[in-house]
C-alpha atoms as a PDB file:
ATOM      1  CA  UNK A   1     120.750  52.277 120.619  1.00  0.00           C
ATOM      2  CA  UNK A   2     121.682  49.732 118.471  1.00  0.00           C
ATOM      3  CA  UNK A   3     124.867  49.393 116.377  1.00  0.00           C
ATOM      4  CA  UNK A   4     125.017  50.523 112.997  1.00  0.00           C
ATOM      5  CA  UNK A   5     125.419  47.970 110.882  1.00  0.00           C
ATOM      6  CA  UNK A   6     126.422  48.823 107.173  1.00  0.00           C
ATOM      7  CA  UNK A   7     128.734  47.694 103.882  1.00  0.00           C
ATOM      8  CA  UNK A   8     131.192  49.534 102.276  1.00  0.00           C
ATOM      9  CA  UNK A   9     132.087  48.728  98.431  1.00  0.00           C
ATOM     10  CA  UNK A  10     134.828  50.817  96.795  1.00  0.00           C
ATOM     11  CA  UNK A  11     134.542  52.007  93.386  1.00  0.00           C
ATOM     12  CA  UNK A  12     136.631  52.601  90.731  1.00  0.00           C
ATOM     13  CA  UNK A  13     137.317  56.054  91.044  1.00  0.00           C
ATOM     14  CA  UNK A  14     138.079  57.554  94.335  1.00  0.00           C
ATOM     15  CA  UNK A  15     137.846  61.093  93.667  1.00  0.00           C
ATOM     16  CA  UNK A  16     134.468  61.355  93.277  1.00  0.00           C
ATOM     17  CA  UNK A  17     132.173  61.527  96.447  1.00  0.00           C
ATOM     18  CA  UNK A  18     130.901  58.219  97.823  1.00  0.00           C
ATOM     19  CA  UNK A  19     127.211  57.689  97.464  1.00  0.00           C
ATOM     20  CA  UNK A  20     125.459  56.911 101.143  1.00  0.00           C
ATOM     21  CA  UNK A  21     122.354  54.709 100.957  1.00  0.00           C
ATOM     22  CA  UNK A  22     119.839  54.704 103.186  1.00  0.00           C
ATOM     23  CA  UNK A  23     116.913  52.414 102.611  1.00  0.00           C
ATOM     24  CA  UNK A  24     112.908  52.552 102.881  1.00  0.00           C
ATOM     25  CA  UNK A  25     110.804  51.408 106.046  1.00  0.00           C
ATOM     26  CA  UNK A  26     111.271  47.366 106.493  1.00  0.00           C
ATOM     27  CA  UNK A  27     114.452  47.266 104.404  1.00  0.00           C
ATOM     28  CA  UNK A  28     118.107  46.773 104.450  1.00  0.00           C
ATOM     29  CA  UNK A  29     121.410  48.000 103.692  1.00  0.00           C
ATOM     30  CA  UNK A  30     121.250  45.494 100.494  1.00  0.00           C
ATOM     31  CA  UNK A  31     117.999  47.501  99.124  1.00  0.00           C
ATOM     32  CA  UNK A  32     119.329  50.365  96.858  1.00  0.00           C
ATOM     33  CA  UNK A  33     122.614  48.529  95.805  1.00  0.00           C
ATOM     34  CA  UNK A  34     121.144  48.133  92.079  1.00  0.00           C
ATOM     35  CA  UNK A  35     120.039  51.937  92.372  1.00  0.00           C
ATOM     36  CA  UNK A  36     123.471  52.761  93.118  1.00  0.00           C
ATOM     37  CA  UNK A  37     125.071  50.877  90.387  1.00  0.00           C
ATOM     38  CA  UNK A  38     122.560  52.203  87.981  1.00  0.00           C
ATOM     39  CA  UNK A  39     123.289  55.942  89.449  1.00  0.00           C
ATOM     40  CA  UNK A  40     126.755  55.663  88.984  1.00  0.00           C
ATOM     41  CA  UNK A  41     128.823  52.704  89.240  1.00  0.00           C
ATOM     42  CA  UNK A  42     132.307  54.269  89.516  1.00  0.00           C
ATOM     43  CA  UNK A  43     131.783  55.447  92.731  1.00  0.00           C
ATOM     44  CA  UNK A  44     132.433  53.767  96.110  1.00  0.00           C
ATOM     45  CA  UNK A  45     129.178  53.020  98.140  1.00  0.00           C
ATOM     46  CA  UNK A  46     128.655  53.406 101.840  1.00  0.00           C
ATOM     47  CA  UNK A  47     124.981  51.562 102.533  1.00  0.00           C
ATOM     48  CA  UNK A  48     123.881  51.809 105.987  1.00  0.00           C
ATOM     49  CA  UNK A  49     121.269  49.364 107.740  1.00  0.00           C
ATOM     50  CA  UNK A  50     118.677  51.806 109.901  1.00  0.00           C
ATOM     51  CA  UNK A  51     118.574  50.551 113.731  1.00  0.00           C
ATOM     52  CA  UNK A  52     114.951  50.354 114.383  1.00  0.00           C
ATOM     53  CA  UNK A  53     113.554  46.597 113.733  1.00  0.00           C
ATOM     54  CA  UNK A  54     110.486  47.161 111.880  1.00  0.00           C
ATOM     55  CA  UNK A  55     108.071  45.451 109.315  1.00  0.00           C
ATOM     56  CA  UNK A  56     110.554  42.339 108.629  1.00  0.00           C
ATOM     57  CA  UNK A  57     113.349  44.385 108.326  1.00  0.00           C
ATOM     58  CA  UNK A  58     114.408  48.351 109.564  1.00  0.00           C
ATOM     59  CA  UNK A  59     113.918  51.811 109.634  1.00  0.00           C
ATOM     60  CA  UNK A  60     115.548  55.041 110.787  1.00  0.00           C
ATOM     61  CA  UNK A  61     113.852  56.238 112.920  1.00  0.00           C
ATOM     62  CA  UNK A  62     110.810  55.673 114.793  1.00  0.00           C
ATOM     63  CA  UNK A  63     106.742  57.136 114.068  1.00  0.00           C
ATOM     64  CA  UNK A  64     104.304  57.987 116.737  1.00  0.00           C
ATOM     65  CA  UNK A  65     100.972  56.245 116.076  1.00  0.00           C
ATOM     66  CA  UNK A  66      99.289  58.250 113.896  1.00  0.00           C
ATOM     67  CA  UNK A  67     102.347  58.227 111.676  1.00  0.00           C
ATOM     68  CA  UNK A  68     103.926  61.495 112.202  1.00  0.00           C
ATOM     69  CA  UNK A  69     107.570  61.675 112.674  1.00  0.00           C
ATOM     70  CA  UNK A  70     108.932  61.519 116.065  1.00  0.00           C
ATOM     71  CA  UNK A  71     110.896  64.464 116.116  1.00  0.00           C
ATOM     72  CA  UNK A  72     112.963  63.807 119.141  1.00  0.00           C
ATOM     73  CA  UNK A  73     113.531  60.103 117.973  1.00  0.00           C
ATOM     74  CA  UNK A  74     114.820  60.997 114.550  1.00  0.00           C
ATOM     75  CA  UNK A  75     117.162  64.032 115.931  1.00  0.00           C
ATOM     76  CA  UNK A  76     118.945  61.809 118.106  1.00  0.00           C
ATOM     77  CA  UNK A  77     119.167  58.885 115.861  1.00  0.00           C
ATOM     78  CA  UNK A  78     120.774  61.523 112.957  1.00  0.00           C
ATOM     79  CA  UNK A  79     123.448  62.826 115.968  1.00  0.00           C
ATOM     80  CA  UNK A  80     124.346  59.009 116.111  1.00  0.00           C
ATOM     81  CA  UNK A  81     124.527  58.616 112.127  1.00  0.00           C
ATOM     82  CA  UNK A  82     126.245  61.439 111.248  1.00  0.00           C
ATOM     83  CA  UNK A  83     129.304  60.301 114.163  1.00  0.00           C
ATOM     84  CA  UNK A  84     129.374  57.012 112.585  1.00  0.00           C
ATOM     85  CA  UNK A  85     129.579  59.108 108.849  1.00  0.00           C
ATOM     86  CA  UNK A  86     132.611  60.653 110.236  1.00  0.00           C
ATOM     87  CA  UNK A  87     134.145  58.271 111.500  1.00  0.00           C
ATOM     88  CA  UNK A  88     133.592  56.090 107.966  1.00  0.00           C
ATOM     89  CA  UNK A  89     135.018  59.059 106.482  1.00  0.00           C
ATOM     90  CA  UNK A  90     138.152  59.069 108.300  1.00  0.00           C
ATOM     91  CA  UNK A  91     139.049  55.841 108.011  1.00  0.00           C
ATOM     92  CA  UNK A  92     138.187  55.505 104.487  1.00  0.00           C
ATOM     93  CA  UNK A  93     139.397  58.751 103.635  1.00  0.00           C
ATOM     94  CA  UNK A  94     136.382  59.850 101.249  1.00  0.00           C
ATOM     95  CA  UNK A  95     134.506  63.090 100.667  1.00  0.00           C
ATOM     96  CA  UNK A  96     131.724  64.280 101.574  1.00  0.00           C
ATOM     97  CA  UNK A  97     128.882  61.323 100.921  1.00  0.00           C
ATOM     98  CA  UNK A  98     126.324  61.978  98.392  1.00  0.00           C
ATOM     99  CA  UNK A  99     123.275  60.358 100.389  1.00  0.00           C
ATOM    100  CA  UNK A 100     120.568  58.287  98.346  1.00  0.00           C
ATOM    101  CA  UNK A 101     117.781  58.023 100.433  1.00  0.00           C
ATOM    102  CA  UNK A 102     114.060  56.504  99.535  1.00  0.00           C
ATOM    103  CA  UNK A 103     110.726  57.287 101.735  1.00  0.00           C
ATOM    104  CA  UNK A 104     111.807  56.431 105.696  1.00  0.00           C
ATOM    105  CA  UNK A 105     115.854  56.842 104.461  1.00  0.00           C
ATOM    106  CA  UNK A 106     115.369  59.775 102.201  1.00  0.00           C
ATOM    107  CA  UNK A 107     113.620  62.129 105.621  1.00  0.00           C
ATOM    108  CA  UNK A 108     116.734  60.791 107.539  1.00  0.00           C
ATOM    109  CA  UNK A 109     118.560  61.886 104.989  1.00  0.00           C
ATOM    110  CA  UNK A 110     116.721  65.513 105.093  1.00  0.00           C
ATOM    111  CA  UNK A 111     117.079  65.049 108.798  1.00  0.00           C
ATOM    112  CA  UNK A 112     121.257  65.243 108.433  1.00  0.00           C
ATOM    113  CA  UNK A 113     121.073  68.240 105.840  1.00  0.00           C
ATOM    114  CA  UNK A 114     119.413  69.870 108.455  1.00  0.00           C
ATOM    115  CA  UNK A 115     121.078  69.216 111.531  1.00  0.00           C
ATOM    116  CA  UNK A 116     124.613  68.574 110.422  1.00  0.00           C
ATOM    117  CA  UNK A 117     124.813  71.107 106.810  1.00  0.00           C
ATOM    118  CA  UNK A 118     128.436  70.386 106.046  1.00  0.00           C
ATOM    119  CA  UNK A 119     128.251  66.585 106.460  1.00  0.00           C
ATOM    120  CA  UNK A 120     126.853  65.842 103.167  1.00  0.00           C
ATOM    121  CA  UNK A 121     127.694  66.850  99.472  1.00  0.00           C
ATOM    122  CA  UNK A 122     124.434  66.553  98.091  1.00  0.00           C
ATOM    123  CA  UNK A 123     121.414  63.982  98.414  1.00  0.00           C
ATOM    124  CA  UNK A 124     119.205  62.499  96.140  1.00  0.00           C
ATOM    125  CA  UNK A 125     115.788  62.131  98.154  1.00  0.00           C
ATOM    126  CA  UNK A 126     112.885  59.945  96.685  1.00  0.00           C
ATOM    127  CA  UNK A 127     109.680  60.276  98.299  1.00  0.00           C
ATOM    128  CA  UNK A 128     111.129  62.256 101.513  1.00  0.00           C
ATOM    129  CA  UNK A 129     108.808  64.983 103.608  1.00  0.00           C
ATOM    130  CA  UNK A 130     110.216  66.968 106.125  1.00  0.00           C
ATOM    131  CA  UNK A 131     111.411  65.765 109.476  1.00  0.00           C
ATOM    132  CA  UNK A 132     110.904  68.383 111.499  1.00  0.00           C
ATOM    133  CA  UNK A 133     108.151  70.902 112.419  1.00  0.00           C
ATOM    134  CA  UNK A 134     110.592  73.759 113.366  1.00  0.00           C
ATOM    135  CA  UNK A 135     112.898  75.388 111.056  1.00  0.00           C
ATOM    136  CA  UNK A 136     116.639  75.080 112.194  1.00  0.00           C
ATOM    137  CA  UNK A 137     119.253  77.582 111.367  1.00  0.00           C
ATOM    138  CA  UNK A 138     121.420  75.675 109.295  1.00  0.00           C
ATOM    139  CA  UNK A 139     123.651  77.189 106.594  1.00  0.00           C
ATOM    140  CA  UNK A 140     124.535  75.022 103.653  1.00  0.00           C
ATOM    141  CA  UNK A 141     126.564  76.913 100.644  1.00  0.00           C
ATOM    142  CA  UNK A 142     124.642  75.454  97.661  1.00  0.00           C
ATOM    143  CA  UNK A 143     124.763  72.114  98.694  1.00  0.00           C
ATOM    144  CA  UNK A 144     123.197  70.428  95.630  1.00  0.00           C
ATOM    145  CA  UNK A 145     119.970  68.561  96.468  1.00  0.00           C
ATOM    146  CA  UNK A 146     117.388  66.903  94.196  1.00  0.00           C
ATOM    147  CA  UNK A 147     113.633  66.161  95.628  1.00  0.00           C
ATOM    148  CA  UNK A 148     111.503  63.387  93.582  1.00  0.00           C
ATOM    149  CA  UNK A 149     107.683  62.899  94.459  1.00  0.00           C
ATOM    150  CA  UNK A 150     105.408  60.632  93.200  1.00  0.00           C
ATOM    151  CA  UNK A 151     101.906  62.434  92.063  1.00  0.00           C
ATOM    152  CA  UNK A 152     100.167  59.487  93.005  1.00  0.00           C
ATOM    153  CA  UNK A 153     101.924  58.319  96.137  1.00  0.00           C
ATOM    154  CA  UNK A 154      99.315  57.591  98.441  1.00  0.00           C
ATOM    155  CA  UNK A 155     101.809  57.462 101.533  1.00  0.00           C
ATOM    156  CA  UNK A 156     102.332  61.217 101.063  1.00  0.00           C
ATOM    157  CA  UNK A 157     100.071  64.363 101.404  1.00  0.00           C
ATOM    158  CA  UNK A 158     100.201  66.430  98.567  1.00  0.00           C
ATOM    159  CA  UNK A 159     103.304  69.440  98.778  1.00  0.00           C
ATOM    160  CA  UNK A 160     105.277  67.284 101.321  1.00  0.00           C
ATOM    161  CA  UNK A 161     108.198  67.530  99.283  1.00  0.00           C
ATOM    162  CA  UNK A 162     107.479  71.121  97.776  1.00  0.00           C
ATOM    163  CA  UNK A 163     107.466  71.595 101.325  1.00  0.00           C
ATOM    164  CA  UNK A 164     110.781  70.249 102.315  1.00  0.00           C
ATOM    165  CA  UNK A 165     112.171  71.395  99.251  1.00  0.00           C
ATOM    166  CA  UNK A 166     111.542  75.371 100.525  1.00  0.00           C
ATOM    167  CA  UNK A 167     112.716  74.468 103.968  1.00  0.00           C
ATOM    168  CA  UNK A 168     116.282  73.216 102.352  1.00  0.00           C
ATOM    169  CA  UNK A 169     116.378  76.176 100.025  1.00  0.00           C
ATOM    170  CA  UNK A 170     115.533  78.750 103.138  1.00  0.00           C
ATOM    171  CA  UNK A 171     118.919  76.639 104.462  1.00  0.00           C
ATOM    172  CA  UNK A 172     120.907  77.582 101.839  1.00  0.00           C
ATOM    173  CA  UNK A 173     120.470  73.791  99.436  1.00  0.00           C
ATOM    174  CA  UNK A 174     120.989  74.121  95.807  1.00  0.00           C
ATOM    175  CA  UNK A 175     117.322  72.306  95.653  1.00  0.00           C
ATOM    176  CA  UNK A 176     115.766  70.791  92.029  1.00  0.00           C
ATOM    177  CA  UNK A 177     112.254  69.599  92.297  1.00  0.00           C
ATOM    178  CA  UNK A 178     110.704  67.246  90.169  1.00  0.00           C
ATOM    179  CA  UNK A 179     107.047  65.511  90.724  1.00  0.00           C
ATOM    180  CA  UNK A 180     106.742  62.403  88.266  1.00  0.00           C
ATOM    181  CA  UNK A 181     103.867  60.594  87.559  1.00  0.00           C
ATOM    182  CA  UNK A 182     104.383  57.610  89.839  1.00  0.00           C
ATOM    183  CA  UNK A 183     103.261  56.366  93.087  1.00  0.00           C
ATOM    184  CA  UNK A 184     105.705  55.840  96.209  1.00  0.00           C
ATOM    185  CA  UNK A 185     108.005  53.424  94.127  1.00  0.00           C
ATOM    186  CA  UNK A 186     110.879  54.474  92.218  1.00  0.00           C
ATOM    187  CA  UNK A 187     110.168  54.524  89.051  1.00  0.00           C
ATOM    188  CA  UNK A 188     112.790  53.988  85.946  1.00  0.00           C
ATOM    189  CA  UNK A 189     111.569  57.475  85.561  1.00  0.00           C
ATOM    190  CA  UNK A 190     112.713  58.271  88.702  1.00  0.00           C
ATOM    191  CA  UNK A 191     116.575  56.126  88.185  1.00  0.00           C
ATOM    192  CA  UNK A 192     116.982  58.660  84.788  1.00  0.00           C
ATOM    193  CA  UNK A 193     116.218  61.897  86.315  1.00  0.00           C
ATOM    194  CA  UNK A 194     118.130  61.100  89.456  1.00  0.00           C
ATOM    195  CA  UNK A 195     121.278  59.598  87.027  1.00  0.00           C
ATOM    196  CA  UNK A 196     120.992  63.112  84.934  1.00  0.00           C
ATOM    197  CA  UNK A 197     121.054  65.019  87.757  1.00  0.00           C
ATOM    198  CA  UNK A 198     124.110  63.634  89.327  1.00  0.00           C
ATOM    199  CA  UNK A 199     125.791  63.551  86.431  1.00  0.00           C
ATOM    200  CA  UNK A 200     125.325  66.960  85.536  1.00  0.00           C
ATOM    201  CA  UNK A 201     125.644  68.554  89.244  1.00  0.00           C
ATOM    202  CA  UNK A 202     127.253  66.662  91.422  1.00  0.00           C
ATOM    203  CA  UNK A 203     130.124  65.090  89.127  1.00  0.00           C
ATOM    204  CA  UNK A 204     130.785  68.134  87.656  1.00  0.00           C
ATOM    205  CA  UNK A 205     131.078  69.408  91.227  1.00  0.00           C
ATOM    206  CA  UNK A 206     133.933  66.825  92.740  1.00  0.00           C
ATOM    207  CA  UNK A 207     135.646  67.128  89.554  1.00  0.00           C
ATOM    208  CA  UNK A 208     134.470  63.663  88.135  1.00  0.00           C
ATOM    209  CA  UNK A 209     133.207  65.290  84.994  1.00  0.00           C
ATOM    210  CA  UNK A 210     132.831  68.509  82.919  1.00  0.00           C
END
């Protein structure tokens, strides 16, 4: 597989948990910078460039043709993220990431709650649906996770997040739920619900705040 290509910024205060982008289908690493800043611009950013060449740009993992998720595709291609998160991790010697993923980055993002629990401190997914069809038994203690859909996001079925968001709570997640009324773009809606919630849970959380 390809190499991982990414960027890593640091912020100005390295106690609190990085945040780990990972982009929508045909984008790169360079996407969700202004997110992050807008999130929380104290903290260091680790934004990672998917490996599969797609639509002008990339994407996480690969679809089969009628758009469904190809399981095996996406577990293997997680395996091979969450070394190279480790590895980051070491050598920069941060916590555990806070992932920011939208649409294609936000189900890889689900996809490393899932298969690697303790690798992540929390994720912010917009637009996500779950990556896989079987439940796995993973055991995360509360990690703090919030879920934004889009009531009029035509690139979703309807409960694809309520979905995922039961799966991650059966796991163990700390999960908050919200369905705006947007479509599959984030919103500003979406930027002040996400910026409340990390500022209320996860700073409070790594110490940053509270």
């Amino acid at each position: 597989m390809s190499k991982i290509l990414h960027l890593f910024a640091a912020g100005a205060d390295p106690v609190c948990s990085p945040l780990l982008l990972l982009h929508g289908t045909g984008g790169t690493e360079l996407d969700l910078l202004p997110l992050a800043r807008d999130l929380s611009p104290e903290r260091s950013i680790l934004s990672v460039r998917g490996t599969v060449a797609i639509d002008g740009g990339f994407a996480f993992f690969h679809r089969h043709p009628d758009r469904t998720v190809d399981e095996a595709d996406i577990t293997e291609r997680a395996s091979i993220l969450a070394n190279f998160l480790e590895t980051r991790s070491s050598h920069h010697r941060f916590a555990a990431p806070i992932a920011v993923g939208f649409s294609n980055g936000a189900i890889m993002a689900a996809a490393l709650l899932l298969t690697r629990p303790s690798l992540l401190g929390g994720a912010i997914l917009f637009r996500p649906l779950s990556p896989l069809s079987k439940e796995l038994p993973a055991q995360m203690h509360a990690t703090p996770v919030l879920i934004i859909d889009g009531q009029n996001d035509t690139r979703r079925s309807r409960g694809d997040g309520l979905r995922l968001a039961e799966s991650l709570r059966r796991a163990g997640a700390a999960v908050t739920h919200h369905v705006l009324h947007a479509g599959h773009a984030i919103t500003s809606e979406d930027r002040q619900v996400a910026r409340q919630w990390l500022a209320k849970t996860v700073q409070t959380q790594d110490g940053s705040a509270g």
